[in-house]
C-alpha atoms as a PDB file:
ATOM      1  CA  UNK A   1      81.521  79.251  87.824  1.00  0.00           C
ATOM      2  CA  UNK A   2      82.818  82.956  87.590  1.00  0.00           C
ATOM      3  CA  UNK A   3      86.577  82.133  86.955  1.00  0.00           C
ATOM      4  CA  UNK A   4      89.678  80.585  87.940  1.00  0.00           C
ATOM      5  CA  UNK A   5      89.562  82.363  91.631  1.00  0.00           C
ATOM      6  CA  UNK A   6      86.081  80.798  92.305  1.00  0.00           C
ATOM      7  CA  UNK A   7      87.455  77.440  91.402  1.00  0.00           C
ATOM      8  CA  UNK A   8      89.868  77.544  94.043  1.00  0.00           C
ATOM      9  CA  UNK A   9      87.777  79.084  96.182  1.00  0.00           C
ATOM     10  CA  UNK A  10      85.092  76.184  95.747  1.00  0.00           C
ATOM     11  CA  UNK A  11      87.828  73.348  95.936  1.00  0.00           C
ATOM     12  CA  UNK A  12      89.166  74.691  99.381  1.00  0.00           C
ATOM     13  CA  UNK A  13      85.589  74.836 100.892  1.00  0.00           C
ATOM     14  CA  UNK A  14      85.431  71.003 100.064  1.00  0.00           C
ATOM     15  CA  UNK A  15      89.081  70.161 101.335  1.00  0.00           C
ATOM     16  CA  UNK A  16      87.570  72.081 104.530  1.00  0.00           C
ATOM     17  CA  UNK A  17      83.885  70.492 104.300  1.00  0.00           C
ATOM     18  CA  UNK A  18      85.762  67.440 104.135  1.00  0.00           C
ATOM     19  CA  UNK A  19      89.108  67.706 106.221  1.00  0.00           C
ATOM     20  CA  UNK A  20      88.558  70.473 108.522  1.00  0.00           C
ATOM     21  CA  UNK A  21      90.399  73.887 108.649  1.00  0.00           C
ATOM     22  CA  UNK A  22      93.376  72.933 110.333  1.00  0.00           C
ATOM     23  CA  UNK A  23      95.793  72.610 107.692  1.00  0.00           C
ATOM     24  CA  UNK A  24      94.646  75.120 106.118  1.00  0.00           C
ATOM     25  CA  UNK A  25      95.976  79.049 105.772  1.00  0.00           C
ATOM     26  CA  UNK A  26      94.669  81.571 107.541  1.00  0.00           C
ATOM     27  CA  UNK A  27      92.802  83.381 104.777  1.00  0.00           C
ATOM     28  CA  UNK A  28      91.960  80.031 103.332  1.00  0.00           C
ATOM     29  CA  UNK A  29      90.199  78.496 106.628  1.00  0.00           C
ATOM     30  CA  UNK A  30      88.336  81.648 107.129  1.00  0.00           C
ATOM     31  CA  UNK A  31      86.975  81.583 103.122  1.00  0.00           C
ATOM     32  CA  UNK A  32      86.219  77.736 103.855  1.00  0.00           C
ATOM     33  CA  UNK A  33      84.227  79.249 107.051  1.00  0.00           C
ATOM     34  CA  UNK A  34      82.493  81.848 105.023  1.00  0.00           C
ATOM     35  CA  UNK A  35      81.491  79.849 102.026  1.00  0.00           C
ATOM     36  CA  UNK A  36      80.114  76.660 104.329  1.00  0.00           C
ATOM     37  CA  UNK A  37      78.627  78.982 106.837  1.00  0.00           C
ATOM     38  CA  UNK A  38      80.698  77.843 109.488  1.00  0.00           C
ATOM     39  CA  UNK A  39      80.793  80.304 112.361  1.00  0.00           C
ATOM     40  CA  UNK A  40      81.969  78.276 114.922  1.00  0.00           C
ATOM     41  CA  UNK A  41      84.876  77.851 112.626  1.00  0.00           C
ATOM     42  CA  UNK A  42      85.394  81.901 112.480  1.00  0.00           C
ATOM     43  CA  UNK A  43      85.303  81.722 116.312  1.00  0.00           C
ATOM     44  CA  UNK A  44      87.591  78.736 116.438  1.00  0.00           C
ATOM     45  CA  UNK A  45      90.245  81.344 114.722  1.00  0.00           C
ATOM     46  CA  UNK A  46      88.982  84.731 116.599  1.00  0.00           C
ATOM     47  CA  UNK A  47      87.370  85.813 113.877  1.00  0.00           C
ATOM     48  CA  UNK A  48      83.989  87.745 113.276  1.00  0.00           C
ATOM     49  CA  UNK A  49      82.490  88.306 109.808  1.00  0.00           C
ATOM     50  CA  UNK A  50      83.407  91.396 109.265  1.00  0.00           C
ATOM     51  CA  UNK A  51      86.888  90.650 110.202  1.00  0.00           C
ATOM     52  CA  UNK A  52      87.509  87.491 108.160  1.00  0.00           C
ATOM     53  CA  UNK A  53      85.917  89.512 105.332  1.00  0.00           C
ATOM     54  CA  UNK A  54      88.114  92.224 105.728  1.00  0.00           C
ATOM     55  CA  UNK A  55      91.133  89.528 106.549  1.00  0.00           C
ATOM     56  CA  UNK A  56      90.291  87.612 103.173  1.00  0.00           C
ATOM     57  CA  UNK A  57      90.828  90.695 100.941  1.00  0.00           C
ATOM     58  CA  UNK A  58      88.144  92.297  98.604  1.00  0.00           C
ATOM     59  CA  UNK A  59      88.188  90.042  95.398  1.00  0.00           C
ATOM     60  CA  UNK A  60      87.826  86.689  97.527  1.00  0.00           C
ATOM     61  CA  UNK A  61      84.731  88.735 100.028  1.00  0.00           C
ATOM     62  CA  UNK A  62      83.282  89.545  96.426  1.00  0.00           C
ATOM     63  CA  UNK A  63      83.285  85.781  95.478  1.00  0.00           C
ATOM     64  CA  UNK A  64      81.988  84.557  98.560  1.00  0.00           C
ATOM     65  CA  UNK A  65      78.097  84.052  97.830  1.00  0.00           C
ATOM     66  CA  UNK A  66      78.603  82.717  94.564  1.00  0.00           C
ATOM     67  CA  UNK A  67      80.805  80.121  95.507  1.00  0.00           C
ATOM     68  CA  UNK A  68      78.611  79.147  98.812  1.00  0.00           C
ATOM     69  CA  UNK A  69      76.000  78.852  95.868  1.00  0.00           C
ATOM     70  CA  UNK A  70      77.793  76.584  93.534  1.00  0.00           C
ATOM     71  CA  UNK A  71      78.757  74.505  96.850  1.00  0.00           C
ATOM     72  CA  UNK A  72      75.452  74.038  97.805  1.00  0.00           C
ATOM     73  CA  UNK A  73      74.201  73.312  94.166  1.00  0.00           C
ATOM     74  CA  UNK A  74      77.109  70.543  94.201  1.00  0.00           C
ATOM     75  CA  UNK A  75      76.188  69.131  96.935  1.00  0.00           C
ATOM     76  CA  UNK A  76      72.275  69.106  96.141  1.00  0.00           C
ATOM     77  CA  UNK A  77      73.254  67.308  92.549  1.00  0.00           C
ATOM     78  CA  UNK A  78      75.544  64.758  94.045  1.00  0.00           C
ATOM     79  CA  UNK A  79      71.899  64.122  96.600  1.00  0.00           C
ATOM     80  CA  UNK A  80      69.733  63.349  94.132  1.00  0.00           C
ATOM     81  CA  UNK A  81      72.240  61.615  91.774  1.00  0.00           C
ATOM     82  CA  UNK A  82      71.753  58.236  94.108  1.00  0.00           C
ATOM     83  CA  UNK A  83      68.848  56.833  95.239  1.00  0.00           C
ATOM     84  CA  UNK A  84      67.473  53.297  95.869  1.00  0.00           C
ATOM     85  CA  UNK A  85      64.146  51.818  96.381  1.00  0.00           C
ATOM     86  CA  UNK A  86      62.908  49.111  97.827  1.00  0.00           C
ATOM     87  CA  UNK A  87      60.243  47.063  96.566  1.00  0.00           C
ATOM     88  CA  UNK A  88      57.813  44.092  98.043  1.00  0.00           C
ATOM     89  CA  UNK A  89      58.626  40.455  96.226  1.00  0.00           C
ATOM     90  CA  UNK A  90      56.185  37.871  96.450  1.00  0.00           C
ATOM     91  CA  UNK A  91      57.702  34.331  96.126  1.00  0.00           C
ATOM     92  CA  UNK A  92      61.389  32.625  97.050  1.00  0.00           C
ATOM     93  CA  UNK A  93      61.054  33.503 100.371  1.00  0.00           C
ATOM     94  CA  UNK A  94      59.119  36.847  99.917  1.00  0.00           C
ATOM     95  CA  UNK A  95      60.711  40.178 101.862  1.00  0.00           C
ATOM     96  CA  UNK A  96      61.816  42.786  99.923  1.00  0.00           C
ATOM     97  CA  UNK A  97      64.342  43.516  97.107  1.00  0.00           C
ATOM     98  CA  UNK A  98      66.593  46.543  97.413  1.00  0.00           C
ATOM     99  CA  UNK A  99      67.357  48.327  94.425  1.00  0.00           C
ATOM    100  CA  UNK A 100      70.409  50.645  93.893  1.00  0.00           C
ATOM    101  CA  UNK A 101      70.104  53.645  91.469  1.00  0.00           C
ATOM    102  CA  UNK A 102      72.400  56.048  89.881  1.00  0.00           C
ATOM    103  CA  UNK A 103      70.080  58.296  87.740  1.00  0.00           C
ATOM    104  CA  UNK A 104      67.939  56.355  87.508  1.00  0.00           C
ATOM    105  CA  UNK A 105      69.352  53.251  86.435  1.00  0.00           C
ATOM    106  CA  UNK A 106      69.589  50.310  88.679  1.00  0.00           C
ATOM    107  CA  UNK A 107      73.153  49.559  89.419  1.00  0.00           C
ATOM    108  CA  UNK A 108      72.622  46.536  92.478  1.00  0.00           C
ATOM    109  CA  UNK A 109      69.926  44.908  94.050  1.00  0.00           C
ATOM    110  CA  UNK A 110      69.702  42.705  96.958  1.00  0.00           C
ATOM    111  CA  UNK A 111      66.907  40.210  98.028  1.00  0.00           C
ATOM    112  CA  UNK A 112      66.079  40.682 101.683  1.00  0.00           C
ATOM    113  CA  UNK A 113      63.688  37.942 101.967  1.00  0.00           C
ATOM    114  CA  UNK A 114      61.410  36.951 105.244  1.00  0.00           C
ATOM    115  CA  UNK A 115      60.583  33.555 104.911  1.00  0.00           C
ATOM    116  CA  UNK A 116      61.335  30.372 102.661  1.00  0.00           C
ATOM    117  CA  UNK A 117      64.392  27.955 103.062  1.00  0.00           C
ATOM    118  CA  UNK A 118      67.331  30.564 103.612  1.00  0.00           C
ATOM    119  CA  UNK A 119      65.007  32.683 106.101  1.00  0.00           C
ATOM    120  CA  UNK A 120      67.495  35.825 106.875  1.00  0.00           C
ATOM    121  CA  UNK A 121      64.886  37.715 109.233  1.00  0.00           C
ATOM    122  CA  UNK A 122      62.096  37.207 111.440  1.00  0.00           C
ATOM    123  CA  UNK A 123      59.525  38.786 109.938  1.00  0.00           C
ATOM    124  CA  UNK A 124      58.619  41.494 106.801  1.00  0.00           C
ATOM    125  CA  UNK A 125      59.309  44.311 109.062  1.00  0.00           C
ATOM    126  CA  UNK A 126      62.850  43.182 109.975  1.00  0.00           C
ATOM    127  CA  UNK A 127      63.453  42.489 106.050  1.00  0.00           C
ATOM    128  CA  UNK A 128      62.311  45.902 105.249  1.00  0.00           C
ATOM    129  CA  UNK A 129      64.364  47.406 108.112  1.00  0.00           C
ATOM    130  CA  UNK A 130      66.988  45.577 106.962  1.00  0.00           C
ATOM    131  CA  UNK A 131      66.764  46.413 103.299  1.00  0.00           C
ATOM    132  CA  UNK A 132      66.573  50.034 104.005  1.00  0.00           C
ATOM    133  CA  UNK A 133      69.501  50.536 106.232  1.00  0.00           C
ATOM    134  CA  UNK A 134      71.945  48.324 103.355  1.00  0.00           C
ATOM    135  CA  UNK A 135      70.423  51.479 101.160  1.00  0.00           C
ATOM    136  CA  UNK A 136      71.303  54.210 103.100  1.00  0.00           C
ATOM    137  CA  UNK A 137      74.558  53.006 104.066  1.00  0.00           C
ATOM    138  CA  UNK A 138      75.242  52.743 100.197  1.00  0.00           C
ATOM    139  CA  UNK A 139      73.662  55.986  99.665  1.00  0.00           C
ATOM    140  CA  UNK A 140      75.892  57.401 101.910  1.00  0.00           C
ATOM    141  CA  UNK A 141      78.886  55.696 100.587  1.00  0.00           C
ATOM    142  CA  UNK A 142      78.147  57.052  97.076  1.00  0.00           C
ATOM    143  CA  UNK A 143      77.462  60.616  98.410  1.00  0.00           C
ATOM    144  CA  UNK A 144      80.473  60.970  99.471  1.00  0.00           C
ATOM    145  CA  UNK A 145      82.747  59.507  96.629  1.00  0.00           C
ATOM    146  CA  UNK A 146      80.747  61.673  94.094  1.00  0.00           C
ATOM    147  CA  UNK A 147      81.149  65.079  96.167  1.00  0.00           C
ATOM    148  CA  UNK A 148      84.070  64.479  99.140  1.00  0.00           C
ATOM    149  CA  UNK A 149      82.331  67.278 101.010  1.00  0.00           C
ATOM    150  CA  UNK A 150      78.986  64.928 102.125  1.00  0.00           C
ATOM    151  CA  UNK A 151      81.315  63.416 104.120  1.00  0.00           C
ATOM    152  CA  UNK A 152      80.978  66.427 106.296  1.00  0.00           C
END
């Protein structure tokens, strides 16, 4: 990060990536809109480039690209810091086990398991189906408390 402006200019593109622009300021909606590459948001306010550039002033304009680069290299990090996999078990009811990762590290599981005594779906393909929706909903989940703006 450049300085204190492109910190504040980063944490209102969030509050916008994550909120919306409405309660936002004028010259604060259109820098969220700028930054997240949001035209429909510059429309929204009657706004073209040029003019919210010009609106925003010259030292926010200037700060614009970096900040749409740090927000994009945010939201890339938070991407790839959660991940899961899912892996084949053979025994105690077979199916699949569902493994929850946060670098790396395994921070859950679940056992998704297609036959034996506590059968929970009909067949391997339903497990699996089953174990990889439970991991993208928890991706998701963990997205979006690591970097509010997934939510977007």
């Amino acid at each position: 990060m450049h300085s204190n402006l492109d910190t504040r200019l980063l944490a209102i593109a969030q509050r916008a990536a994550r909120e919306g622009i409405g309660a936002l300021s004028l010259g604060e909606a259109l820098t969220a809109a700028l930054v997240l590459d949001r035209n429909d948001w510059l429309h929204e306010r009657g706004y073209s480039i040029a003019d919210a550039l010009e609106r925003i002033g010259t030292d926010w304009a200037a700060r614009v690209p970096a900040v749409a680069r740090q927000f994009q290299t945010d939201l890339a990090q938070a991407r790839l810091r959660f991940s899961f996999e899912i892996v084949p078990r053979s025994g105690d009811g077979e199916g699949y086990l569902l493994r929850l990762l946060d670098q790396g590290e395994e921070v859950g599981c679940g056992h998704f398991p297609a036959r034996g005594k506590s059968v929970r779906f009909a067949d391997d393909q339903c497990a699996y189906d089953e174990a990889h929706a439970a991991g993208l909903a928890w991706l998701d989940g963990k997205q979006a408390q690591a970097l509010p703006a997934l939510q977007h």
